[in-house]
C-alpha atoms as a PDB file:
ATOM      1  CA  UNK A   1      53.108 -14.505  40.757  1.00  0.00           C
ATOM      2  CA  UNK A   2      51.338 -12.776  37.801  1.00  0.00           C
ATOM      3  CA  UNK A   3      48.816 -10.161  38.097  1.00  0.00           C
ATOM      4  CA  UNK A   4      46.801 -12.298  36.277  1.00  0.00           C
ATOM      5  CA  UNK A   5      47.470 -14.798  38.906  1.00  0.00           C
ATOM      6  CA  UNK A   6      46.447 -12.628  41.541  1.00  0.00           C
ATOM      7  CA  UNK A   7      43.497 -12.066  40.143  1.00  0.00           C
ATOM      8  CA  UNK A   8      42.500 -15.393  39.900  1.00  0.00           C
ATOM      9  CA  UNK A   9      43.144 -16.692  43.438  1.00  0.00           C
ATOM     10  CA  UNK A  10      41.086 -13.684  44.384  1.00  0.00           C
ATOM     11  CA  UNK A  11      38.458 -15.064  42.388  1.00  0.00           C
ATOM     12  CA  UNK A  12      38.776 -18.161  44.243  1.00  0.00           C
ATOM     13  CA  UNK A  13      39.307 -17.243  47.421  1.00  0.00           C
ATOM     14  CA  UNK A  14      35.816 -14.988  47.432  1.00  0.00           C
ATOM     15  CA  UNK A  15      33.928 -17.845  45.940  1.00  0.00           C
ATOM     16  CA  UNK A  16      35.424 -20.784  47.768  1.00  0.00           C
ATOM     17  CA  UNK A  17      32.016 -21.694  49.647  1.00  0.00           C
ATOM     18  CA  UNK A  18      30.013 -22.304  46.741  1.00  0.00           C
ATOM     19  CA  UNK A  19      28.218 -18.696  46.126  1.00  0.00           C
ATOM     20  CA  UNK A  20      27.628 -16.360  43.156  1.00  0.00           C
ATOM     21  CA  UNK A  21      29.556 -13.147  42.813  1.00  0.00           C
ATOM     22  CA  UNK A  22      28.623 -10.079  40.457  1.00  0.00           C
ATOM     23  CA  UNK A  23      30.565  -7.716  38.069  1.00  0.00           C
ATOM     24  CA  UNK A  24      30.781  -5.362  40.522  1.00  0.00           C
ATOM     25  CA  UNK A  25      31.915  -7.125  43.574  1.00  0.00           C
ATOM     26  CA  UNK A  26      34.404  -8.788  41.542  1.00  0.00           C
ATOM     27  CA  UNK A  27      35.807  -5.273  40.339  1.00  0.00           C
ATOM     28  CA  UNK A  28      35.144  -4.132  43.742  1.00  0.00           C
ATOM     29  CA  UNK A  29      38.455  -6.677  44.932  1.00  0.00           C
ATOM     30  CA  UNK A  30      40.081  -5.875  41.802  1.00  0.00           C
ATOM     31  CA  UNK A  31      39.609  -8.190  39.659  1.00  0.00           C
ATOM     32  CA  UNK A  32      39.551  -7.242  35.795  1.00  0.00           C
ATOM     33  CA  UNK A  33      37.978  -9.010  33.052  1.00  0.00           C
ATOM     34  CA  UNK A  34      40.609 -10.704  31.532  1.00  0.00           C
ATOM     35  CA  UNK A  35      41.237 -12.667  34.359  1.00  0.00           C
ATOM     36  CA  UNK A  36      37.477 -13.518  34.389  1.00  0.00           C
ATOM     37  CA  UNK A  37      37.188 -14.465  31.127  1.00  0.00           C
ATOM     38  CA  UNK A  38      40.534 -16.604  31.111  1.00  0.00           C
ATOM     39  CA  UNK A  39      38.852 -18.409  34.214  1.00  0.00           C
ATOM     40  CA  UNK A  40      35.537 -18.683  32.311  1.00  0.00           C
ATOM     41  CA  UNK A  41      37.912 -20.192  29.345  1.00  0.00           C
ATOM     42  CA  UNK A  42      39.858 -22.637  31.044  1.00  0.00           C
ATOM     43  CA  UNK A  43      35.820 -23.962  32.643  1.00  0.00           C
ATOM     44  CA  UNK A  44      37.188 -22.813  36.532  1.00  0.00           C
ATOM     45  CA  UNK A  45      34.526 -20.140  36.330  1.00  0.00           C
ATOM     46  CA  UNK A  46      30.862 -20.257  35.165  1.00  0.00           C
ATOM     47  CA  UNK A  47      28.554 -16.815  34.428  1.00  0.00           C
ATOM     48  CA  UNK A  48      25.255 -18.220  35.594  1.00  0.00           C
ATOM     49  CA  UNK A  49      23.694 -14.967  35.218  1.00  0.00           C
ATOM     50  CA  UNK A  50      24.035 -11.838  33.419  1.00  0.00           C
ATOM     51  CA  UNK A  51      27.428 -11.076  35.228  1.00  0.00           C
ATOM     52  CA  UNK A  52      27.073 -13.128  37.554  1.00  0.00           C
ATOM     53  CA  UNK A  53      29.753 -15.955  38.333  1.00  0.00           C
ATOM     54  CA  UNK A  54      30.239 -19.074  40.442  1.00  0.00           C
ATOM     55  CA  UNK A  55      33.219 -21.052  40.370  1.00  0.00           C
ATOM     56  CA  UNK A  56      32.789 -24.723  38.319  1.00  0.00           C
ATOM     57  CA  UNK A  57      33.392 -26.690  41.323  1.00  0.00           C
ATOM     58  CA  UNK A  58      30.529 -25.729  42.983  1.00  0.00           C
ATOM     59  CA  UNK A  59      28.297 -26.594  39.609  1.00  0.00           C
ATOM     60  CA  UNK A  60      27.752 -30.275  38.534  1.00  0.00           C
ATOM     61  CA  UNK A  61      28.789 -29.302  35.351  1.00  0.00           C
ATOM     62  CA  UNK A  62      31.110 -26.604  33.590  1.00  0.00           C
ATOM     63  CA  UNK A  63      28.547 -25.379  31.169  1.00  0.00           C
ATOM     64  CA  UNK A  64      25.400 -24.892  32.415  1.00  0.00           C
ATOM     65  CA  UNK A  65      23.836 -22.395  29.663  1.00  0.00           C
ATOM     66  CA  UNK A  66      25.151 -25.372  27.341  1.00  0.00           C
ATOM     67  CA  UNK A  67      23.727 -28.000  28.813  1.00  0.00           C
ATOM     68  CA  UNK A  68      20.292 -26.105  29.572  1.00  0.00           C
ATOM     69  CA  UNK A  69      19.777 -25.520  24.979  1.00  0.00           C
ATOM     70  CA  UNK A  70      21.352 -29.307  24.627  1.00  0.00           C
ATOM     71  CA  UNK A  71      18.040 -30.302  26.635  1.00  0.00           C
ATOM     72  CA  UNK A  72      15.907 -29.157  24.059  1.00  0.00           C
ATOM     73  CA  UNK A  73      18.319 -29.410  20.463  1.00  0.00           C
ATOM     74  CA  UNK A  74      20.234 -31.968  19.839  1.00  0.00           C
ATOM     75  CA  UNK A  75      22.146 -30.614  16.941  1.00  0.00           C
ATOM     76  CA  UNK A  76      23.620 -27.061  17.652  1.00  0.00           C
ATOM     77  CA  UNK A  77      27.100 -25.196  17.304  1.00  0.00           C
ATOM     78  CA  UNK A  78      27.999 -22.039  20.059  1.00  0.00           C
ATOM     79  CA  UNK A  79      29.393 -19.634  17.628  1.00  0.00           C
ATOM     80  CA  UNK A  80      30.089 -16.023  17.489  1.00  0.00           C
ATOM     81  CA  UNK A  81      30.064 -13.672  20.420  1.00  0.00           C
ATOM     82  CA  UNK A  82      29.935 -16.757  22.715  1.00  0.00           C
ATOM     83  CA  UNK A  83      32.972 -19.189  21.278  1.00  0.00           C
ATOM     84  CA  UNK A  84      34.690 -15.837  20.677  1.00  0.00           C
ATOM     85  CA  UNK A  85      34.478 -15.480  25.422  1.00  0.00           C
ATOM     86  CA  UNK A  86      35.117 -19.107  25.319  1.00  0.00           C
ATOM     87  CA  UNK A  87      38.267 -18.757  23.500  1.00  0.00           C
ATOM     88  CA  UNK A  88      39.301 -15.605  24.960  1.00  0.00           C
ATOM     89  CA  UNK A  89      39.395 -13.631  21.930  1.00  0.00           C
ATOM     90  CA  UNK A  90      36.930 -10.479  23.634  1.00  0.00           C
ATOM     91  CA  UNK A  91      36.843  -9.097  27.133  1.00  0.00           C
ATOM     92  CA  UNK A  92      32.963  -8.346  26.744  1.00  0.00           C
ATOM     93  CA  UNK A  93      30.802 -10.973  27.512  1.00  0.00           C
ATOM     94  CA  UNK A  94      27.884 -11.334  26.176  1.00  0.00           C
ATOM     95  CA  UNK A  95      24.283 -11.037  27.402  1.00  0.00           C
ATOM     96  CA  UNK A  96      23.019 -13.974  25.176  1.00  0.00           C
ATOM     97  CA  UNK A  97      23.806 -17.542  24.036  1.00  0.00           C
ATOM     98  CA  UNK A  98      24.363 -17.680  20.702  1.00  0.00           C
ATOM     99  CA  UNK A  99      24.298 -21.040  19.059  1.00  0.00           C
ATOM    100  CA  UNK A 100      24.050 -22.206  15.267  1.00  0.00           C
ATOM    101  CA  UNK A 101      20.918 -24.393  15.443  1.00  0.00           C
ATOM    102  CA  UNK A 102      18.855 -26.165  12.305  1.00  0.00           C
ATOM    103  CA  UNK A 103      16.911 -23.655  10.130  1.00  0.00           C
ATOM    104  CA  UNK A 104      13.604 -23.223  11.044  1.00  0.00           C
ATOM    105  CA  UNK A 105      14.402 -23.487  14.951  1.00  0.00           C
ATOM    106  CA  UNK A 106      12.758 -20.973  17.529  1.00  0.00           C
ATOM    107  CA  UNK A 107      14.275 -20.827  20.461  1.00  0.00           C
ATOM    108  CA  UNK A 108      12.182 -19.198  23.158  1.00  0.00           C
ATOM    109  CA  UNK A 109      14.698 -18.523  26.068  1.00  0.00           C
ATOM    110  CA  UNK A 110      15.706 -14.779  25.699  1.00  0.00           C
ATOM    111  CA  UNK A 111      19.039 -15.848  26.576  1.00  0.00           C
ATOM    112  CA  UNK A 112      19.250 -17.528  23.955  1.00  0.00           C
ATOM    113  CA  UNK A 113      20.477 -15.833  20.458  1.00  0.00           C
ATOM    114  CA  UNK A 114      19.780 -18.075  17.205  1.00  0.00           C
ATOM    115  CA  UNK A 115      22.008 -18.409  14.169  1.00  0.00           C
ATOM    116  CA  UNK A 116      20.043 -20.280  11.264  1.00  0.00           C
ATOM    117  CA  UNK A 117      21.766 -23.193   9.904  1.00  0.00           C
ATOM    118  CA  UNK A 118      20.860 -25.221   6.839  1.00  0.00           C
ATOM    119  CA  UNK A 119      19.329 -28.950   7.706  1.00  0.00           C
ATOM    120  CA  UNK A 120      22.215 -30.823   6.043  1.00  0.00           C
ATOM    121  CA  UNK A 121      24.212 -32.067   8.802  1.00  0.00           C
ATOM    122  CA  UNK A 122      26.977 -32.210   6.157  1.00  0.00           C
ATOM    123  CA  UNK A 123      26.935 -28.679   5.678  1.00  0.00           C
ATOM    124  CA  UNK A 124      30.612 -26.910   6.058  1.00  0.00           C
ATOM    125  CA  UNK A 125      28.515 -24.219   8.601  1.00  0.00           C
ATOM    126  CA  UNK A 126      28.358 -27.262  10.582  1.00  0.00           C
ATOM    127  CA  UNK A 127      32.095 -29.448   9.935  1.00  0.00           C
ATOM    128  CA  UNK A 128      34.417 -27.010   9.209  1.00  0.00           C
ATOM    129  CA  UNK A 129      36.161 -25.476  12.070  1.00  0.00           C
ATOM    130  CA  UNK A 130      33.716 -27.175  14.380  1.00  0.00           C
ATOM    131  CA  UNK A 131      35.356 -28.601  17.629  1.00  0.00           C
ATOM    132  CA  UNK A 132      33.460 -31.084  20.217  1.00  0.00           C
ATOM    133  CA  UNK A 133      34.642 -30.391  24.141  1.00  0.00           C
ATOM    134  CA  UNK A 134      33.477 -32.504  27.104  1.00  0.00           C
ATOM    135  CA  UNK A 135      32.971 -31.051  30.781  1.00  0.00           C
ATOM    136  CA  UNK A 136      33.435 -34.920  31.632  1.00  0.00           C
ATOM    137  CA  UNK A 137      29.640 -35.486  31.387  1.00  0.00           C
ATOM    138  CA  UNK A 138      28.252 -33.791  28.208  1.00  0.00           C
ATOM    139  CA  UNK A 139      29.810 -33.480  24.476  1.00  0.00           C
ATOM    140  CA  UNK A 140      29.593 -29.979  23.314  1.00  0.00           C
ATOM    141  CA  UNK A 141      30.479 -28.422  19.312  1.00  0.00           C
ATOM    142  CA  UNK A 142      31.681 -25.053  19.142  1.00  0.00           C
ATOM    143  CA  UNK A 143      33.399 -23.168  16.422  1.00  0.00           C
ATOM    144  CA  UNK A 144      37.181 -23.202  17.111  1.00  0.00           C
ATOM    145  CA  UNK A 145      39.395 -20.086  17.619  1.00  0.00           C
ATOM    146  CA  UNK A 146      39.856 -19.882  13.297  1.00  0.00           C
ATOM    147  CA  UNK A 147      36.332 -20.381  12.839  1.00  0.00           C
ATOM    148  CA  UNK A 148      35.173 -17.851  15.331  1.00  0.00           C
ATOM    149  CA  UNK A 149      37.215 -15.246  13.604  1.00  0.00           C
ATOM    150  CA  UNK A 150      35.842 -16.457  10.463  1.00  0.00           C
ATOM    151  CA  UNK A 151      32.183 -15.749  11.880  1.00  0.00           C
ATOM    152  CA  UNK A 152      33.064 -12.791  13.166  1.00  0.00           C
ATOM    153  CA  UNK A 153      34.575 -10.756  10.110  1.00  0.00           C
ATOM    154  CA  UNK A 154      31.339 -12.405   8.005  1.00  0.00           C
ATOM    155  CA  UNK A 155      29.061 -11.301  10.749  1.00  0.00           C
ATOM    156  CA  UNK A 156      30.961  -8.092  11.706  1.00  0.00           C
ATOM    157  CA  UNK A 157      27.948  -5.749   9.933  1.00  0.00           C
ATOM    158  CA  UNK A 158      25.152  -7.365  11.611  1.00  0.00           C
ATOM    159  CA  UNK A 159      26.656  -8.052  15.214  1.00  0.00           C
ATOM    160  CA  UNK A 160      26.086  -5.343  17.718  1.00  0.00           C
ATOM    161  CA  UNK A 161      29.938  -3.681  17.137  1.00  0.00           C
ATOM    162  CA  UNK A 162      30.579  -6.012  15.194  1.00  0.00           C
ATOM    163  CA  UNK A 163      33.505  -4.530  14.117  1.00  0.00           C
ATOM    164  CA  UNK A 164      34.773  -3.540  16.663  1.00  0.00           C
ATOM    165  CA  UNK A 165      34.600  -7.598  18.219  1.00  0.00           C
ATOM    166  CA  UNK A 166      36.368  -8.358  15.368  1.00  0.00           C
ATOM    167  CA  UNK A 167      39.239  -6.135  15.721  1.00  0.00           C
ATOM    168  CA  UNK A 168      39.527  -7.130  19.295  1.00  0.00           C
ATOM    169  CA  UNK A 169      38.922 -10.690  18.465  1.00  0.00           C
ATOM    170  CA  UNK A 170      42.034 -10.290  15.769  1.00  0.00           C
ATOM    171  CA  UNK A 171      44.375  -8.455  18.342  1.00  0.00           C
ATOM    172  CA  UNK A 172      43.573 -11.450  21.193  1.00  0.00           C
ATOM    173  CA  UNK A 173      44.134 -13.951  18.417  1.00  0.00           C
ATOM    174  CA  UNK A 174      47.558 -12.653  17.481  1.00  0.00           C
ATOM    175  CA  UNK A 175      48.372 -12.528  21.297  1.00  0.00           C
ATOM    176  CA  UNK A 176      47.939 -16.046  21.533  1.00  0.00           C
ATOM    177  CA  UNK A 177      49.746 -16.719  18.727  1.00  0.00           C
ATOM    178  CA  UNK A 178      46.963 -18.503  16.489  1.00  0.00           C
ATOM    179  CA  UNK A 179      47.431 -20.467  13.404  1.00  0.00           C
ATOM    180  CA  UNK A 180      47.485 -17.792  10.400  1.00  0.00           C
ATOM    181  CA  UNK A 181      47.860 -21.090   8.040  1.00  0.00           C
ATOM    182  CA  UNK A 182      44.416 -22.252   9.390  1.00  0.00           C
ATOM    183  CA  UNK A 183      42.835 -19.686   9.531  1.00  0.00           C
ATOM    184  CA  UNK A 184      43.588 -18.482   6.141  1.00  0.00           C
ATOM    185  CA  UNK A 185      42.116 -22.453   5.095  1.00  0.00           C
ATOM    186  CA  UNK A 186      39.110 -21.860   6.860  1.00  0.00           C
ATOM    187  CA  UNK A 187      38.593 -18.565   5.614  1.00  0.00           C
ATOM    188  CA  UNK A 188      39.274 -19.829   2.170  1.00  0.00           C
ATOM    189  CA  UNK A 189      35.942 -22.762   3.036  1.00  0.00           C
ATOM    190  CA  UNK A 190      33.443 -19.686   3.272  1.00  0.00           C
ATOM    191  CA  UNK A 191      35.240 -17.269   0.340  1.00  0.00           C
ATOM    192  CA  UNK A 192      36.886 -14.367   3.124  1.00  0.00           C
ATOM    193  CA  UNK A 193      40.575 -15.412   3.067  1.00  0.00           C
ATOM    194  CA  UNK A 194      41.800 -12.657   0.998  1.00  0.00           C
ATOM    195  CA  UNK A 195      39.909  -9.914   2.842  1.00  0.00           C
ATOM    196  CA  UNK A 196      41.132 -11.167   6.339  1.00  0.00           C
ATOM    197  CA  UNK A 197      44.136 -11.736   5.205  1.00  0.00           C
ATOM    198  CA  UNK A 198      44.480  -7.859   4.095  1.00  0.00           C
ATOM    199  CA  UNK A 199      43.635  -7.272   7.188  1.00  0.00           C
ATOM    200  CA  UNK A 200      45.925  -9.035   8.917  1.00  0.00           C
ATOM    201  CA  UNK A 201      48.404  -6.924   6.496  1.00  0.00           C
ATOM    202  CA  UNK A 202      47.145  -3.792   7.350  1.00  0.00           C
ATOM    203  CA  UNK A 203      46.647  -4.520  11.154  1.00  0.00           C
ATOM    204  CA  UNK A 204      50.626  -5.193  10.532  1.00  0.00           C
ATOM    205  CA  UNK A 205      51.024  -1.824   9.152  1.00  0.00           C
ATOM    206  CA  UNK A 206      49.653  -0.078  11.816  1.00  0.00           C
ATOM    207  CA  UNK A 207      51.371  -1.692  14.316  1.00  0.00           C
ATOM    208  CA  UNK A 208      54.812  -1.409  12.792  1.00  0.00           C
ATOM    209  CA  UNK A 209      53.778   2.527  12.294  1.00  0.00           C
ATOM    210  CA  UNK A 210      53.485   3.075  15.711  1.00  0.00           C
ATOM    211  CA  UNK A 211      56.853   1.468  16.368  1.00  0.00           C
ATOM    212  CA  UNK A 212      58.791   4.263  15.064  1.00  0.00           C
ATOM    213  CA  UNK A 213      57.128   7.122  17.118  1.00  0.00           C
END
């Protein structure tokens, strides 16, 4: 069995009855965030809370904070930060929701962190590189694993870190061997190809530096 593994079952095991565990008690059997976020991933695990988790099973559906801004809009997109913990591409998670929701939309839930998009439902902000999931009772969009590094290196100057995300998001995206052919496709939709693509290059250059010493 994996570390990983281990990590989970843990996870399980202290939440099998239904009930919410923090960060910290989490870290306090030690569990690490990886494992968290590859349970929050794969929809076993839900953050209900600022780090605060509660296995799926025990939730009538997988994606609560999802479910809770589809109430109110009926056109959005999680992007960003958010489809970048979905996919497993950071091990920060972050404090807000951030969706892609019509312009001119004000979301008032402070959990909630709005990314204008234009009207036209046609837009590429809103078709290309935009997946639909189902937790078996609600249809979700969110921008695939390409897409979400596409955001990410365009938004990398006005996120919090943002780039620093994006050179973690990178790293995790190489680990899980993601489509560099896609990507460079969707990159080439919003004008970035080329500059991710260099660096891509120079993230190779690095790495094959430090494989001499």
């Amino acid at each position: 069995m994996t570390k990983t593994e281990i990590q989970r079952n843990a996870i399980a095991d202290l939440l099998k009855d239904g009930q919410n565990a923090t960060w910290t008690e989490l870290q306090a059997i030690g569990v690490e965030r990886r494992a968290v976020l590859g349970m929050i991933a794969s929809g076993e695990l839900l953050r209900v809370d600022h780090n605060v988790y509660r296995l799926a099973a025990a939730n009538p559906g997988k994606f609560p904070e999802w479910e809770d801004i589809a109430k109110k809009y009926s056109d959005f997109v999680v992007c960003l930060l958010s489809a970048a913990q979905f996919h497993g591409l950071t091990v920060h998670l972050p404090d807000q929701l951030w969706v892609g929701l019509p312009l001119g939309s004000k979301p008032t839930n402070l959990t909630v962190r709005c990314v204008q998009y234009p009207r036209n439902p046609d837009d590429r902000r809103w078709t290309v590189g935009v997946d639909t999931i189902t937790d078996g009772t609600h249809s979700f969009n969110v921008t695939s694993r390409e897409r979400t590094i596409v955001d990410l290196f365009i938004w990398r100057k006005r996120l919090p870190d943002g780039e620093r995300f994006f050179a973690e998001a990178i790293n995790e995206f190489d680990a899980q061997n993601g489509n560099r052919a896609l990507l460079a496709k969707i990159g080439a939709e919003f004008g970035v190809d080329r500059a991710i693509s260099e660096r891509l290059v120079w993230k190779g250059h690095v790495e094959n530096a430090r494989s001499i010493y």
